[in-house]
Protein backbone atom coordinates (compact mmCIF):
# COMPACT_ATOMS: atom_id res chain seq x y z
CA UNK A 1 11.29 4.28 7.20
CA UNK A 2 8.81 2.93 4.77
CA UNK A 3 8.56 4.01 0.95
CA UNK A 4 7.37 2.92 -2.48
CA UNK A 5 10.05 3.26 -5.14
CA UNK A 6 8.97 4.06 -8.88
CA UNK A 7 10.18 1.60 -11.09
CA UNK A 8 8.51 3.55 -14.27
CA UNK A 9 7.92 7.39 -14.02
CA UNK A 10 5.08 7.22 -16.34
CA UNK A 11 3.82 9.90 -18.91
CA UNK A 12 2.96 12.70 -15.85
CA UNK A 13 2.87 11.49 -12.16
CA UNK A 14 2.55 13.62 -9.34
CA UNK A 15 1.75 13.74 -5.70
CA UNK A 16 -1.32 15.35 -4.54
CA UNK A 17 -3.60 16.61 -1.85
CA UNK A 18 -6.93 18.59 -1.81
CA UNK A 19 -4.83 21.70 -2.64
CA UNK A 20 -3.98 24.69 -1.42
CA UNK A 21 -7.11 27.11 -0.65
CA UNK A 22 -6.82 30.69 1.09
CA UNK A 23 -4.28 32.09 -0.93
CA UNK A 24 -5.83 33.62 -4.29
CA UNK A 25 -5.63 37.19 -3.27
CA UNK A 26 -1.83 37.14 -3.43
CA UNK A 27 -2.39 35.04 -6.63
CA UNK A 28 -1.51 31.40 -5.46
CA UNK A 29 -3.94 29.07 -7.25
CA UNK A 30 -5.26 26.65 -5.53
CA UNK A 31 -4.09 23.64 -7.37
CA UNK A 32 -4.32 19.70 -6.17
CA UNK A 33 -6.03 16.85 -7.65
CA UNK A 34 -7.96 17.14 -10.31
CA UNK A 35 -10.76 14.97 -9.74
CA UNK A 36 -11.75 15.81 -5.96
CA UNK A 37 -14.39 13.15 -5.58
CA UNK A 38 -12.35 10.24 -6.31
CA UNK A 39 -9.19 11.21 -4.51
CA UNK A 40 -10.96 11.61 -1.47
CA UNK A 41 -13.27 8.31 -1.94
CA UNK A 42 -9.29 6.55 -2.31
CA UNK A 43 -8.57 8.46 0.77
CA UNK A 44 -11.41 7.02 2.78
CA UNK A 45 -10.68 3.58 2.05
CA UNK A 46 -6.82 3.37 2.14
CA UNK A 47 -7.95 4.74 5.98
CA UNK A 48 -6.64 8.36 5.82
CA UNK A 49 -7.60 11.72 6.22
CA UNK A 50 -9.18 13.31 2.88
CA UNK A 51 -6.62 15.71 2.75
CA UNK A 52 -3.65 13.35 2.87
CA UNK A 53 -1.73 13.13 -0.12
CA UNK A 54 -1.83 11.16 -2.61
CA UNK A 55 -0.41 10.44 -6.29
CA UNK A 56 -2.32 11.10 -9.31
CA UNK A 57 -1.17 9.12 -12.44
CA UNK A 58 -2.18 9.93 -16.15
CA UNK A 59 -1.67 6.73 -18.87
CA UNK A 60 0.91 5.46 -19.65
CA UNK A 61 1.15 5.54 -15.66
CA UNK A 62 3.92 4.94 -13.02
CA UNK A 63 5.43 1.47 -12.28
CA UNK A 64 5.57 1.09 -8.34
CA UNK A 65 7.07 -1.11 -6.35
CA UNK A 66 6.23 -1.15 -2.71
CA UNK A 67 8.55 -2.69 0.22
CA UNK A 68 6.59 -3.49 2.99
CA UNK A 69 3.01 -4.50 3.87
CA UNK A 70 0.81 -1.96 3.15
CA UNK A 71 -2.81 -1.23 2.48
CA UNK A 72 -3.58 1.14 -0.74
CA UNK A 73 -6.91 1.89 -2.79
CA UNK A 74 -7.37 3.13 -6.16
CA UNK A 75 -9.87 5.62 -8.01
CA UNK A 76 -10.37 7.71 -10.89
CA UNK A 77 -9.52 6.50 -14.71
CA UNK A 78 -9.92 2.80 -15.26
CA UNK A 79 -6.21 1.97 -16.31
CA UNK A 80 -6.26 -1.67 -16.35
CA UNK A 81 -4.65 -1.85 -12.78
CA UNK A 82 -2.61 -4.83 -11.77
CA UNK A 83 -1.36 -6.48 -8.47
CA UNK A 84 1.66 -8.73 -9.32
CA UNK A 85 -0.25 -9.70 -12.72
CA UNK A 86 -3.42 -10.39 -11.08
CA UNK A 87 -6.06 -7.64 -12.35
CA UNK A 88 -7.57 -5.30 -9.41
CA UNK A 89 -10.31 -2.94 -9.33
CA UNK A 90 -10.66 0.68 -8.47
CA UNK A 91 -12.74 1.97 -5.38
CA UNK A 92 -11.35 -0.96 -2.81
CA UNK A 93 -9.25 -1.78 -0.55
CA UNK A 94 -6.44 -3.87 -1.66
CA UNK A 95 -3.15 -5.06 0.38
CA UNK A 96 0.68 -5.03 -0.90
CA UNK A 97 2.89 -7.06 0.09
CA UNK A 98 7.11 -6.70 0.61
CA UNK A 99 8.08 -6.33 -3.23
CA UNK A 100 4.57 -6.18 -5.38
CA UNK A 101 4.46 -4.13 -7.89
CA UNK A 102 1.31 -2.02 -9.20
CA UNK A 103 1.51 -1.81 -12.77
CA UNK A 104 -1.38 0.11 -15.28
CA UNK A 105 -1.86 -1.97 -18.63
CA UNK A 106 -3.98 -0.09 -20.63
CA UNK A 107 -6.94 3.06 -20.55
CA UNK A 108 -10.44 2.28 -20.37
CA UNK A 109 -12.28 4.94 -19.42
CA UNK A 110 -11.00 8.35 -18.34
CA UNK A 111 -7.74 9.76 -18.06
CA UNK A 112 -6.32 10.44 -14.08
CA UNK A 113 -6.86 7.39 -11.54
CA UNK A 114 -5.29 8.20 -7.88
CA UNK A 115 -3.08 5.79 -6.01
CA UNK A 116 -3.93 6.57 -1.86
CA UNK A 117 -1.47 4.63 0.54
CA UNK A 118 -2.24 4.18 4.23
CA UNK A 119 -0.34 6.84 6.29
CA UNK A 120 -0.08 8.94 3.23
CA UNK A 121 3.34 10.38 1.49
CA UNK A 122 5.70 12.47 3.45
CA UNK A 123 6.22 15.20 0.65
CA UNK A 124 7.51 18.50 0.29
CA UNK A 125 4.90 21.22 1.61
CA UNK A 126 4.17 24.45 0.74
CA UNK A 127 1.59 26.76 1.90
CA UNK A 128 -0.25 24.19 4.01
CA UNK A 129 -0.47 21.34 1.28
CA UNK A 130 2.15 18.96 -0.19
CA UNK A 131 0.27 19.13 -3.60
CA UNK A 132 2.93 19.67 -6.66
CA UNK A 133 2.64 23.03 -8.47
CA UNK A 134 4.45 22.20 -11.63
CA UNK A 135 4.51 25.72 -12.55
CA UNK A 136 6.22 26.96 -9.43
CA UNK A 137 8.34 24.02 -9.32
CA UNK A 138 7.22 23.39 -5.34
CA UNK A 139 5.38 20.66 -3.38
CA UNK A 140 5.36 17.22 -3.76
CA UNK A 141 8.38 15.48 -4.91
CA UNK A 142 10.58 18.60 -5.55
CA UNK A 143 7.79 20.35 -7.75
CA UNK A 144 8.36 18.03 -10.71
CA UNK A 145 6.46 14.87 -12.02
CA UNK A 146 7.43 11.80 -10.70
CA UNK A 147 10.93 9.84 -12.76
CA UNK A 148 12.06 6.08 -12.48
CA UNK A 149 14.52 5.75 -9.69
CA UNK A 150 12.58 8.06 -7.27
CA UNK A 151 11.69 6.92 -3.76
CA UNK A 152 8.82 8.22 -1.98
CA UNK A 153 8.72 8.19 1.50
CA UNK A 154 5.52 6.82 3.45
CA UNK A 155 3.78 8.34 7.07
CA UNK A 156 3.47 5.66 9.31
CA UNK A 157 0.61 3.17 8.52
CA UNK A 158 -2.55 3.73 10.22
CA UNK A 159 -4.45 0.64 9.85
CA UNK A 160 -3.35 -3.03 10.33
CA UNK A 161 -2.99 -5.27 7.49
CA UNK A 162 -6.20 -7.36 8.32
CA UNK A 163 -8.01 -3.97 8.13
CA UNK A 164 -8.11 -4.96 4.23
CA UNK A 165 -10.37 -7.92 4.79
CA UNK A 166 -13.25 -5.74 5.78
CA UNK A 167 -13.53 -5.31 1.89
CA UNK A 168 -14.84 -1.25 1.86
CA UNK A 169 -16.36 -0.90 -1.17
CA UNK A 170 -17.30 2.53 -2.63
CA UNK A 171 -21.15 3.05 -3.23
CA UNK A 172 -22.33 3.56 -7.02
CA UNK A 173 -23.77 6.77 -5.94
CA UNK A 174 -20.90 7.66 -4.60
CA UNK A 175 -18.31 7.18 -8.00
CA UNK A 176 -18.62 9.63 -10.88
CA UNK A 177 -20.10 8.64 -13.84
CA UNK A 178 -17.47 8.95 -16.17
CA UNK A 179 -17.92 9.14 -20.15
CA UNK A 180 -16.19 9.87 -23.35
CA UNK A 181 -19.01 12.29 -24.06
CA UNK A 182 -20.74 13.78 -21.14
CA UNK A 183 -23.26 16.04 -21.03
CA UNK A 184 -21.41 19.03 -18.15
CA UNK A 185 -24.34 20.82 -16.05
CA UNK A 186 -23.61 24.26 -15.74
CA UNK A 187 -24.79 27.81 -14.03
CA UNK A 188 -24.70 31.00 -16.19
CA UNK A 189 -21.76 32.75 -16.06
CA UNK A 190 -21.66 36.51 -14.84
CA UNK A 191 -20.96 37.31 -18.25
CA UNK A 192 -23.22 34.99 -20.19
CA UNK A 193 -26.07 37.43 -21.13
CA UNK A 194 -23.37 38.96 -23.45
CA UNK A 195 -23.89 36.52 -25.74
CA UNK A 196 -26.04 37.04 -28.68
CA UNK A 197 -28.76 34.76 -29.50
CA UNK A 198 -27.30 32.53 -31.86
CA UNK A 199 -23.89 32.42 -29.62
CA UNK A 200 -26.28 31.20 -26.96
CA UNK A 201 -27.53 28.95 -28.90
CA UNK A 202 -24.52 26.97 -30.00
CA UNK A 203 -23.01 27.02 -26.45
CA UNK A 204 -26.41 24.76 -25.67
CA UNK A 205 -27.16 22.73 -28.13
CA UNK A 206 -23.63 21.53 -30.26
CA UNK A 207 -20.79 19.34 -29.43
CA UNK A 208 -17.37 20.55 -28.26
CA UNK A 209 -13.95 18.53 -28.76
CA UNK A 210 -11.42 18.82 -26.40
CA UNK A 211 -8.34 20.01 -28.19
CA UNK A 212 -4.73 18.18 -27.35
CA UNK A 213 -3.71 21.51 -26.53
CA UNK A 214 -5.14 20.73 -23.12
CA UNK A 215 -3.23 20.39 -19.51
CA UNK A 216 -4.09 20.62 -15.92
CA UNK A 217 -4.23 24.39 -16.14
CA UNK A 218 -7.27 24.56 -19.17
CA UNK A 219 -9.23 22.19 -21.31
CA UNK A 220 -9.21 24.39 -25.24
CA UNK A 221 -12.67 23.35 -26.68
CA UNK A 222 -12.88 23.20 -30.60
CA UNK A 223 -16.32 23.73 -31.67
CA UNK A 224 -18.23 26.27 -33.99
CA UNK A 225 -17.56 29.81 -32.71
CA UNK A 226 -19.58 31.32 -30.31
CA UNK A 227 -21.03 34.98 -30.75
CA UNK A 228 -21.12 37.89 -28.82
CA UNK A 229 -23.69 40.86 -28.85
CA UNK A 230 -20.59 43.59 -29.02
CA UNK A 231 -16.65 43.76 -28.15
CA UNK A 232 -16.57 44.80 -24.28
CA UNK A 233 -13.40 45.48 -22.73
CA UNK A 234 -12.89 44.06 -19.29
CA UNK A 235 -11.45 44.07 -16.48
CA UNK A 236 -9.92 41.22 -14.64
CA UNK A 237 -12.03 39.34 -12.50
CA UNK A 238 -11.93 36.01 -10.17
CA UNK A 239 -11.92 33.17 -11.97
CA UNK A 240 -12.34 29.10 -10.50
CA UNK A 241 -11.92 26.00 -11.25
CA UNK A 242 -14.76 24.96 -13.74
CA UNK A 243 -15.30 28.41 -15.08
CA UNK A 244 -15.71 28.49 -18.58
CA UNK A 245 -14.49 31.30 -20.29
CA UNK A 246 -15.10 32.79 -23.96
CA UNK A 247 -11.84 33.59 -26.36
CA UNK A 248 -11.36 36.16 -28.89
CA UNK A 249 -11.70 33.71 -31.39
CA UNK A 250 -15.10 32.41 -30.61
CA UNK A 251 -13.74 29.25 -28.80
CA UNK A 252 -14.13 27.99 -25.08
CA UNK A 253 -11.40 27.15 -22.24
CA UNK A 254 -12.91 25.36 -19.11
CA UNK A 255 -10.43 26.47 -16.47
CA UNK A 256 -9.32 23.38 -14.28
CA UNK A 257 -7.02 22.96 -10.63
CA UNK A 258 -4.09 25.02 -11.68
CA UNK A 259 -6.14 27.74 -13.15
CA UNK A 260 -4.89 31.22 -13.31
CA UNK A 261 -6.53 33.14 -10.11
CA UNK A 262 -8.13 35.99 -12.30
CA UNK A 263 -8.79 36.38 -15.91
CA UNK A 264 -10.18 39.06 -18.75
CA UNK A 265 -11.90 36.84 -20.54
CA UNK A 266 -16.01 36.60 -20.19
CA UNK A 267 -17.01 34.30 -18.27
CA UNK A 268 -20.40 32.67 -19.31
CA UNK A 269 -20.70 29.23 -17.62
CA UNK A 270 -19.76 27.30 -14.71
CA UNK A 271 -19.70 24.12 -14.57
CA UNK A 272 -21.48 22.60 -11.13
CA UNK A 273 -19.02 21.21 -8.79
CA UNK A 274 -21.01 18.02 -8.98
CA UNK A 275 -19.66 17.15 -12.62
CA UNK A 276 -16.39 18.59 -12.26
CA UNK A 277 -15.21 14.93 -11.58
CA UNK A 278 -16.32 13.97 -15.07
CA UNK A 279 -14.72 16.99 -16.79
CA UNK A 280 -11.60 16.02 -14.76
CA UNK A 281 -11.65 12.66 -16.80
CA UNK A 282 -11.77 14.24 -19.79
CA UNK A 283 -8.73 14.32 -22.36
CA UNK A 284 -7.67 15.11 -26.06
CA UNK A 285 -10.62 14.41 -28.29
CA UNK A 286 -13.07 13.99 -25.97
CA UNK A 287 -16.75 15.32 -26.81
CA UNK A 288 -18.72 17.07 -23.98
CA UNK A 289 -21.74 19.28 -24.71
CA UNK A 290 -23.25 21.67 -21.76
CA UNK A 291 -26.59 21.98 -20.36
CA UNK A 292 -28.01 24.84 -17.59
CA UNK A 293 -29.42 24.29 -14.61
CA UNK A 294 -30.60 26.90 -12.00
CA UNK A 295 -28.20 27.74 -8.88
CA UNK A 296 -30.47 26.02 -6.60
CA UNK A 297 -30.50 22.69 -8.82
CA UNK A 298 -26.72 22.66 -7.98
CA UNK A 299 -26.56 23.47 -4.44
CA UNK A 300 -29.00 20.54 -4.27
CA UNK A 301 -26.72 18.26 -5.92
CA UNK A 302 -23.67 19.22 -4.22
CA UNK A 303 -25.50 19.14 -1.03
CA UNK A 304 -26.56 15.71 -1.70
CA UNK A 305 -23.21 14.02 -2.60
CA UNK A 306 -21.38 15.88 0.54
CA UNK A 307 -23.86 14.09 2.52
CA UNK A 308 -23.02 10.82 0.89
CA UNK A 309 -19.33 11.29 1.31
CA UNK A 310 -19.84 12.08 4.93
CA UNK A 311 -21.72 9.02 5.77
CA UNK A 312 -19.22 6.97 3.59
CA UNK A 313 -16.27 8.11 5.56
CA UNK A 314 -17.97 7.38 8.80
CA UNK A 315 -19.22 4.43 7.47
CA UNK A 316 -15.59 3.56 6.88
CA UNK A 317 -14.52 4.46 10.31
CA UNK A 318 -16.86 2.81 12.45
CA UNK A 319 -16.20 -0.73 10.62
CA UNK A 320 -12.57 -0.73 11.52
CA UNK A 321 -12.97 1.32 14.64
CA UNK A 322 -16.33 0.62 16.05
CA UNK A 323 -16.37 -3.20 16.42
């Protein structure tokens, strides 16, 4: 049986798959990557399903070691990844060999990049996903982060090592564009006209900081409060991933993967599923600032890149398939 074996555990390393959808009403987030886009992009060109699973690595990241030949791709955060000390770049194909070792020197831009093997990671599943719910302490690799020492077992490869000289390279239009201070497109939230004027106003037009108090449950945002017309009480409603929800205090929490199912808090944005990948990338003391778009804007947009991605993974197919 093949495996990889983690030399370094890293700061918080964990296998991952698209989550596990279906399951809210009885209260069972849907967790799994954080930044959808790019694990499935690594997916596609590491020849595997979207949904296989994959791990997801935050800086300082994992130390692997892999023991046979194997194809792998990366995407996400640029962590200054290297092949046996030779640099290599996110969004290709790349091929291991018996004893390389993948090693991360140092952040560039964002905070999560995603390591996809071909065959995938045999890992604990739960609920139709093998995607690690820290909180519950299941999936994965026993429902915890990732330690030195561990050994992760591989699926069979799908795709023969020459498969790697077709050189699959993701599309620009395809890759997020990442930034330490993006500007988040977002939908009104059913309980954005509670807002007062000036509260409106400041959640448009100023700068929020991502507080440190931040994990893969919430992003905290530290900016000037934001007002509301009058105290309502509410009840608990659905909440997703994106939703951006207003405190008692006057400050914002943008809910991310292993949000809480339902919440009391107003809700008064969303962020479009098209930029969730760059709020995904976000971490401590980065600045983001919001701007609304109409519902139809971002059905367009999502439309669009689901389009892309389809043709990509065809695209990807056919080349090592089709000839």
């Amino acid at each position: 049986m093949s495996f990889l074996r983690i030399k370094k555990g890293g700061l918080l390393s964990t296998i991952q798959d698209l989550g596990r959808p279906g399951y809210r009403k009885y209260g069972v987030n849907p967790g799994g990557v954080m930044d959808r886009r790019s694990a499935r992009i690594a997916n596609d060109l590491a020849g595997n399903e979207e949904t296989a699973a994959l791990l997801e690595m935050h800086f300082p990241a994992a130390e692997i070691e892999f023991v046979d030949d194997r194809i792998f791709a990366l995407g996400g955060a640029e962590l200054g990844a290297s092949l046996d000390g030779a640099a290599i770049a996110n969004w290709r194909c790349h091929l291991a060999r018996p004893g390389s070792i993948l090693r991360f020197e140092g952040k560039v831009l964002g905070e999560r990049v995603y390591l996809a093997v071909n065959g995938g990671f045999r890992a604990d599943e739960w609920l139709g996903s093998r995607s690690t719910n820290l909180a519950g302490g299941i999936g994965g690799c026993g429902g915890r982060s990732l330690q030195s020492g561990d050994v992760l077992d591989l699926l069979e490869p799908t795709l023969p090592t020459s498969a790697v000289q077709q050189h699959e390279i993701a599309s620009n239009v395809l890759i997020p564009h990442y930034s330490r201070f993006p500007t988040l497109r977002v939908i009104e939230g059913p309980e954005h006209s509670w807002l007062n004027a000036a509260g409106k106003t400041a959640l448009e037009e100023q700068a929020f900081t991502v507080s440190h108090a931040s994990d893969r449950m919430g992003f905290r945002l530290e900016g000037d409060p934001i007002g509301i017309e009058q105290l309502i009480q509410m009840v608990s409603s659905a909440v997703t991933y994106g939703t951006v929800q207003l405190l008692p205090d006057g400050q914002l929490v943008i809910l991310m993967a292993d949000h809480q199912t339902a919440g009391g808090y107003p809700r008064i944005a969303q962020i479009i599923d098209h930029d969730l990948p760059v709020a995904a990338q976000l971490g401590g003391g980065s600045k983001l600032c919001f701007h609304f778009v109409s519902i139809s804007e971002a059905e367009a947009l999502r439309q669009k890149i689901e389009s892309d991605l389809l043709l990509f993974r065809i695209g990807c197919k056919l080349r090592r398939y089709g000839q």
